[in-house]
C-alpha atoms as a PDB file:
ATOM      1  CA  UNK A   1      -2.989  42.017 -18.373  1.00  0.00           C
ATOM      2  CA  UNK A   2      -0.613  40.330 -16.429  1.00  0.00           C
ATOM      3  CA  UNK A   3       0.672  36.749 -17.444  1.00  0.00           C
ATOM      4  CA  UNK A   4      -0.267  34.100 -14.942  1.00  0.00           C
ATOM      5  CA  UNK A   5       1.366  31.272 -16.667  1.00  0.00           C
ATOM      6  CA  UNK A   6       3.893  29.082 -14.878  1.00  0.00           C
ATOM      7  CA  UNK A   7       5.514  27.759 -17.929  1.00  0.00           C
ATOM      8  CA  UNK A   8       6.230  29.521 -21.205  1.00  0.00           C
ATOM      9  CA  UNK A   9       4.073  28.553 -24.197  1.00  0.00           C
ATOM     10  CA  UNK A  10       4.942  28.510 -27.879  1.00  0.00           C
ATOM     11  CA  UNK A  11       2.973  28.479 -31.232  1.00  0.00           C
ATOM     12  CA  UNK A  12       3.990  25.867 -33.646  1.00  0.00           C
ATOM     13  CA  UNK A  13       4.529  27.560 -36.848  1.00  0.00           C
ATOM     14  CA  UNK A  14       2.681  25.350 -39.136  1.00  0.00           C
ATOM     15  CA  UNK A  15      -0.484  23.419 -38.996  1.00  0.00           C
ATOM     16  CA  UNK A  16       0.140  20.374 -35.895  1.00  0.00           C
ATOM     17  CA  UNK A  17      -3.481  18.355 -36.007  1.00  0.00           C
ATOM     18  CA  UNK A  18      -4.630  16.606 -32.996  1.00  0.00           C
ATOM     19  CA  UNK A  19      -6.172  13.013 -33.184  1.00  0.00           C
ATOM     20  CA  UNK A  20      -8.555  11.786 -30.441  1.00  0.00           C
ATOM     21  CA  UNK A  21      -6.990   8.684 -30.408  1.00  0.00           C
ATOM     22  CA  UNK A  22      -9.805   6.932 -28.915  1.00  0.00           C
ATOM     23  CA  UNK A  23     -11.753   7.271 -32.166  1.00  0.00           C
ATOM     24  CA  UNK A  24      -9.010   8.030 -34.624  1.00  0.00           C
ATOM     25  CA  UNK A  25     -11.104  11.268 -35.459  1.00  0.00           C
ATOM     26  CA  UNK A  26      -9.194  14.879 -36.058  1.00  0.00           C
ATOM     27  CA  UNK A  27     -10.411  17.196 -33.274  1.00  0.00           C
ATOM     28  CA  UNK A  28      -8.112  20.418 -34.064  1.00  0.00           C
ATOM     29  CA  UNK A  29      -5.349  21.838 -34.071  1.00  0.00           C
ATOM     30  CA  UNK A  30      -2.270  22.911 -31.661  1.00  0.00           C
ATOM     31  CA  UNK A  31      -2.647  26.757 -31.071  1.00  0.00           C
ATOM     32  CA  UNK A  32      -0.017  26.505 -28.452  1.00  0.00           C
ATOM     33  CA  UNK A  33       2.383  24.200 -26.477  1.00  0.00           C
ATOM     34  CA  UNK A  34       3.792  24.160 -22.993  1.00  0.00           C
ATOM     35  CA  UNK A  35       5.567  21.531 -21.151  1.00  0.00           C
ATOM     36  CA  UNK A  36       2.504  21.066 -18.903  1.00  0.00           C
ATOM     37  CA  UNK A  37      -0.405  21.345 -21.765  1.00  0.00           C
ATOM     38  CA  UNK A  38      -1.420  22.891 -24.781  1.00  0.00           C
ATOM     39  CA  UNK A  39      -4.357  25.126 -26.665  1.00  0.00           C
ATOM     40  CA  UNK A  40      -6.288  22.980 -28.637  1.00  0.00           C
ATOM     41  CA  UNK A  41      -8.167  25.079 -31.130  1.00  0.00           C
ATOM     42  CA  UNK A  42     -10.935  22.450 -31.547  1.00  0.00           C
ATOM     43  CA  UNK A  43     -13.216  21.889 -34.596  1.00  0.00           C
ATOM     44  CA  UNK A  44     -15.906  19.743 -32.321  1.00  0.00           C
ATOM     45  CA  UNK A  45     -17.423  20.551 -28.980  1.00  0.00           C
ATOM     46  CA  UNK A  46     -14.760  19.084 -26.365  1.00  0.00           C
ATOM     47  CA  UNK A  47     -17.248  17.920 -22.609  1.00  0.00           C
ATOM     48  CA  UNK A  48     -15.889  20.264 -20.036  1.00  0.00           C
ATOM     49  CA  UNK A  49     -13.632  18.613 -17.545  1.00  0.00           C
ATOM     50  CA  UNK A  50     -13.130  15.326 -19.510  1.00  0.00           C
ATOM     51  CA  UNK A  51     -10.150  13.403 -20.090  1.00  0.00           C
ATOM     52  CA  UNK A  52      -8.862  12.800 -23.571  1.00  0.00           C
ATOM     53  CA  UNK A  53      -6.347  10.591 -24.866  1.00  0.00           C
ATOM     54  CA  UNK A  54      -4.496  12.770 -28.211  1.00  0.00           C
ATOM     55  CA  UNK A  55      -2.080  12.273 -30.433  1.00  0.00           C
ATOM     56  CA  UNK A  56       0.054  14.798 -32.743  1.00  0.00           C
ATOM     57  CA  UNK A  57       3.698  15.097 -34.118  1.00  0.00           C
ATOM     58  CA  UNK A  58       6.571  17.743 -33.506  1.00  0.00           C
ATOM     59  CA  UNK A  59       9.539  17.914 -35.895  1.00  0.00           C
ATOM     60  CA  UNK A  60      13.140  17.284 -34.910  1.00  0.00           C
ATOM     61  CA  UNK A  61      15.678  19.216 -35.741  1.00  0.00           C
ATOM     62  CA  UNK A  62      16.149  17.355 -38.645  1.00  0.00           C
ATOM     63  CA  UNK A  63      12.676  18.027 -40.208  1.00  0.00           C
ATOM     64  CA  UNK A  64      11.263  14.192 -38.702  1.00  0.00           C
ATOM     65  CA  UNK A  65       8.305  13.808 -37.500  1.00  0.00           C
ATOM     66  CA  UNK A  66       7.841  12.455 -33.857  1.00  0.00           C
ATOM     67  CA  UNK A  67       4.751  10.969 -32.478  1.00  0.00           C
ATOM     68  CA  UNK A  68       3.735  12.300 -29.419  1.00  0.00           C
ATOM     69  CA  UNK A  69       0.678  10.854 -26.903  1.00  0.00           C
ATOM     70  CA  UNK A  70      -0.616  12.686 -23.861  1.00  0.00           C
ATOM     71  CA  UNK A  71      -3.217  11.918 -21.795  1.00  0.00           C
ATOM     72  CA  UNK A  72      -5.470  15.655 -20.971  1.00  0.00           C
ATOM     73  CA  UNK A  73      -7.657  16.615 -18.787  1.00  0.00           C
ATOM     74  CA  UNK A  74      -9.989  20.027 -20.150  1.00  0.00           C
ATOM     75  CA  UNK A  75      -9.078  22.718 -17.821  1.00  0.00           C
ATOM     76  CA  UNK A  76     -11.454  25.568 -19.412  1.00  0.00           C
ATOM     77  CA  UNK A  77     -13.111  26.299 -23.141  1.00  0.00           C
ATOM     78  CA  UNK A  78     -14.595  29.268 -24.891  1.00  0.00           C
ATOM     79  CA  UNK A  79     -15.677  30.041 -28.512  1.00  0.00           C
ATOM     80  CA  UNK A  80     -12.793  30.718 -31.229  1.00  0.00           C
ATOM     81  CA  UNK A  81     -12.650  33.538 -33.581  1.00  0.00           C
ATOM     82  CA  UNK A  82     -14.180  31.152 -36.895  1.00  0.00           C
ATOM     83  CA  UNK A  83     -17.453  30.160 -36.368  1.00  0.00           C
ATOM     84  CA  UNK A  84     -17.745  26.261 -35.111  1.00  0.00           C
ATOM     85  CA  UNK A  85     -13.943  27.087 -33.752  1.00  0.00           C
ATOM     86  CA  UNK A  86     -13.729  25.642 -29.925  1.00  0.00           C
ATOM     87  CA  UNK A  87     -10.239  27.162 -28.040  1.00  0.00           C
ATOM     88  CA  UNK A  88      -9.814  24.715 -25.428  1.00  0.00           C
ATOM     89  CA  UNK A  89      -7.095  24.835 -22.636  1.00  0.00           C
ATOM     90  CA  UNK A  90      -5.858  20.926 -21.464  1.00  0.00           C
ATOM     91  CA  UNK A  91      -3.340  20.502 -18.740  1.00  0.00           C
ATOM     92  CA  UNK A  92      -0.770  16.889 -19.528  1.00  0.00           C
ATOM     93  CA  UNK A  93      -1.737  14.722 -17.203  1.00  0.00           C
ATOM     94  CA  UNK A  94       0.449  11.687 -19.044  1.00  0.00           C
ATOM     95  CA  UNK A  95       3.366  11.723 -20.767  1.00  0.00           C
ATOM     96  CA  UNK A  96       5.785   9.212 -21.052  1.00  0.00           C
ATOM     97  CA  UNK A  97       9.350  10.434 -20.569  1.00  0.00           C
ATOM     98  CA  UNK A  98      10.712   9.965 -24.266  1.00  0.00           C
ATOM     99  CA  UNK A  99       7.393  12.101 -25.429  1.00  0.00           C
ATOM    100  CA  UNK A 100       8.455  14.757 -22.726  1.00  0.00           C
ATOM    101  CA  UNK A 101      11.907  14.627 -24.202  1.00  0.00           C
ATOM    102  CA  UNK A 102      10.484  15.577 -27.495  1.00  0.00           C
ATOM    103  CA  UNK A 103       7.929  17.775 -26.414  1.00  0.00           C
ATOM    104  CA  UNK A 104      10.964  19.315 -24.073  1.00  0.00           C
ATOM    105  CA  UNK A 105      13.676  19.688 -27.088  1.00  0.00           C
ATOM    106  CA  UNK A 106      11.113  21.198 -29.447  1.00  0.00           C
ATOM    107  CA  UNK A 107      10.040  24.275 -26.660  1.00  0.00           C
ATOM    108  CA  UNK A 108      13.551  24.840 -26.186  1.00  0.00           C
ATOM    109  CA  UNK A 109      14.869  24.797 -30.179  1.00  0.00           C
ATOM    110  CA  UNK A 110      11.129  25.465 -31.881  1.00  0.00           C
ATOM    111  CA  UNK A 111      13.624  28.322 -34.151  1.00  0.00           C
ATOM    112  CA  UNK A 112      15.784  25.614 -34.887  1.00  0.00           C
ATOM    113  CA  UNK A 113      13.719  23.320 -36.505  1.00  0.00           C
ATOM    114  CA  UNK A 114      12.926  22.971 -39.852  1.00  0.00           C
ATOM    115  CA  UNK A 115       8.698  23.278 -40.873  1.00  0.00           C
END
């Protein structure tokens, strides 16, 4: 299988839950991270190409937490390996630039930080 991908993704090593921060509900969890989106794996049905507005965290190198916001658009969806599980691919549509600095940082040093 040959990797289409124009950015490199990586897997956050511990647990990073996603708000919809329209309701304030917990729809998943970060399966994977790339400066241009993410794998969501999703605990609720997500409406095929919607927007979303989410919120999670990313450690520093220093072990702090750092908000992050993006506004998504759903780019494709198909059913996870636990039952109810949702994977569901979202391309960034908006980022401010201090989130993309931390979202940057913690692709490049992920090893580095401390979990």
């Amino acid at each position: 299988m040959n990797e289409k991908r124009r950015l490199p993704r990586k897997r956050p090593e511990a647990a990073l839950h996603v708000t919809d921060t329209m309701t304030g509900e917990v729809v998943g969890h970060i399966g994977n991270l790339s400066q241009e989106g993410m794998l969501l794996l999703a605990q609720r049905p997500i409406v095929d190409d919607a927007l979303y507005q989410f919120s999670f965290h990313l450690p520093d190198v220093h072990g702090r937490l750092q908000p992050i916001e993006v506004g998504v658009h759903e780019q494709w969806s198909a059913a996870g390996t636990m039952r109810g599980q949702n994977w569901v691919g979202f391309r960034f549509i908006d980022l401010n630039p201090d989130d993309e600095g931390v979202l940057h940082d913690w692709l490049q040093h992920a090893a580095d930080f401390t979990w």
